[in-house]
C-alpha atoms as a PDB file:
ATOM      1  CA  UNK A   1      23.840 -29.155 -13.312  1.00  0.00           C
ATOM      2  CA  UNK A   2      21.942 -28.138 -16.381  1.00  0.00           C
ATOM      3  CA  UNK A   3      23.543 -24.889 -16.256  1.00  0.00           C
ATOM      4  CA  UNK A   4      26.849 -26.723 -17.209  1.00  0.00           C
ATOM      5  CA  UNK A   5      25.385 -27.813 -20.869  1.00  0.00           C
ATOM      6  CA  UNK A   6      24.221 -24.235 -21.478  1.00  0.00           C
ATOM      7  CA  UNK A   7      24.631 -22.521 -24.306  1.00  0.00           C
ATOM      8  CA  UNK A   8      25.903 -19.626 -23.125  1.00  0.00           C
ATOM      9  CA  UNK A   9      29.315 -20.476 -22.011  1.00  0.00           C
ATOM     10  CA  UNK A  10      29.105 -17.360 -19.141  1.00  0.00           C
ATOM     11  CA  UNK A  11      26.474 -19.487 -17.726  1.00  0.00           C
ATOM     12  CA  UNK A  12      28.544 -22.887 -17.488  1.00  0.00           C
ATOM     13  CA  UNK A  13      31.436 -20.819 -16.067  1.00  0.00           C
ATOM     14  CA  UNK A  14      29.414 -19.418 -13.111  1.00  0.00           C
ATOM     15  CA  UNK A  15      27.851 -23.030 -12.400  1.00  0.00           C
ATOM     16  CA  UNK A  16      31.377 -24.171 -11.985  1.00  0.00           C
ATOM     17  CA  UNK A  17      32.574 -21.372  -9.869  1.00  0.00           C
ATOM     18  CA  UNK A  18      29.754 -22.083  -7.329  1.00  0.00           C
ATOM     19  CA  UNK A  19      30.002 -26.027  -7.378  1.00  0.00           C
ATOM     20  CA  UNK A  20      33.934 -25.218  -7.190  1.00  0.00           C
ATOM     21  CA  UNK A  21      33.037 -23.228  -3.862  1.00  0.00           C
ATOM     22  CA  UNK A  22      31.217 -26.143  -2.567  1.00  0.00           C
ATOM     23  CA  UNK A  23      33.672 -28.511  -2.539  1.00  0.00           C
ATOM     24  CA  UNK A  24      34.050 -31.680  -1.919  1.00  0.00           C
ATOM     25  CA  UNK A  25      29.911 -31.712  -0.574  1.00  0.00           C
ATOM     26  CA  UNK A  26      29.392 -30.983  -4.591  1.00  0.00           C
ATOM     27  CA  UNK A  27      30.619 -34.425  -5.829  1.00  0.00           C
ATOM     28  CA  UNK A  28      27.796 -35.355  -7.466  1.00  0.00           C
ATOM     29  CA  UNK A  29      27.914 -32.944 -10.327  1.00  0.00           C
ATOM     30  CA  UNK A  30      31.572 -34.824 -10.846  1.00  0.00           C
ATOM     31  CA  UNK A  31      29.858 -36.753 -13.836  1.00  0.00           C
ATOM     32  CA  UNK A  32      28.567 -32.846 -15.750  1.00  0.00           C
ATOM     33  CA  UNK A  33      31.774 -30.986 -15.218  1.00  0.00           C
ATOM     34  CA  UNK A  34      34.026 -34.240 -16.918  1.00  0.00           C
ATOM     35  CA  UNK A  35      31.471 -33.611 -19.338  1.00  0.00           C
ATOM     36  CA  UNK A  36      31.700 -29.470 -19.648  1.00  0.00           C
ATOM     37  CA  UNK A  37      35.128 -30.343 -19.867  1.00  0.00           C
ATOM     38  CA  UNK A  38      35.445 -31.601 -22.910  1.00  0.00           C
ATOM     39  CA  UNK A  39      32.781 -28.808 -24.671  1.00  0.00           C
ATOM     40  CA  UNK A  40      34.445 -27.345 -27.211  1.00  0.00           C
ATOM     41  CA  UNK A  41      34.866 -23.733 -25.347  1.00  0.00           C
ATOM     42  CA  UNK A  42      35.149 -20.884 -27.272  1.00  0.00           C
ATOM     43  CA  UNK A  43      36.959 -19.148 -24.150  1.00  0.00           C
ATOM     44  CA  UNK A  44      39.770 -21.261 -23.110  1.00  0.00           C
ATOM     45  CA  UNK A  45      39.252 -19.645 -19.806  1.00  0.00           C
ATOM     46  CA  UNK A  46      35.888 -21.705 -19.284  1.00  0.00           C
ATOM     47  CA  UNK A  47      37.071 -24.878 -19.294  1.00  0.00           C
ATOM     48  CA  UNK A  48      40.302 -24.046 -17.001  1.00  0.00           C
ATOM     49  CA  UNK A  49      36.925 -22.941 -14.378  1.00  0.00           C
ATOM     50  CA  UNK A  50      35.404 -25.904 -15.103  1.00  0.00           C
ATOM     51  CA  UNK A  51      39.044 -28.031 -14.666  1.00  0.00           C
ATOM     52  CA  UNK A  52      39.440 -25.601 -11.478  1.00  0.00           C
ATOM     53  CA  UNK A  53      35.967 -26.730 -10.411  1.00  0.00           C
ATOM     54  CA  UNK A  54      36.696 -30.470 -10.418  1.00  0.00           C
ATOM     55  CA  UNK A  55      40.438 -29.935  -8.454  1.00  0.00           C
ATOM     56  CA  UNK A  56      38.422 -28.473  -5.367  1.00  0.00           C
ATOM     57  CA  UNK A  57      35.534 -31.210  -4.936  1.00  0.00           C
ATOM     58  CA  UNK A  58      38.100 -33.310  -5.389  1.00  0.00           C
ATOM     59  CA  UNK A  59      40.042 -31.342  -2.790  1.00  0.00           C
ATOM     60  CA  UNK A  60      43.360 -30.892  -4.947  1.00  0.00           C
ATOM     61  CA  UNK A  61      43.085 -27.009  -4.471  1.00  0.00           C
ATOM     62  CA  UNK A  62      41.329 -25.003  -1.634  1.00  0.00           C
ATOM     63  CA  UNK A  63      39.040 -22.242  -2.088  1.00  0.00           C
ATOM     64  CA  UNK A  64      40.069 -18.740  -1.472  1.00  0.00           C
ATOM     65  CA  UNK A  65      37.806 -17.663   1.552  1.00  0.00           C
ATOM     66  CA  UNK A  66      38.838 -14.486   1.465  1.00  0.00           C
ATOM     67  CA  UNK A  67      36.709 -14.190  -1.593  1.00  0.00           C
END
């Protein structure tokens, strides 16, 4: 969950892709990714990962397994 305070906002983004792909089982990094989410992101395109992230372990939206 440290990798969702990184610096490098690359970084934060592919910690929330992977906790997004574990689902619901990934609930207790909840807590970090409300907190990623309000980083101010240079790319808005990091924080709509991290906002993706939290739908799916909340189970709002399913992951693609075709990916």
């Amino acid at each position: 969950m440290d990798a969702l305070e990184d610096d490098n906002e690359l970084i934060c983004w592919i910690a929330a892709d992977f906790l997004a792909q574990i689902g619901p089982e990934a609930r207790v990094a909840m807590l970090a990714l409300q907190r990623a989410q309000r980083r101010p992101f240079k790319s808005g395109l990091i924080r709509k990962g991290v906002v993706l992230a939290i739908e799916r372990i909340n189970g709002q939206t399913k992951v693609d397994e075709t990916d």
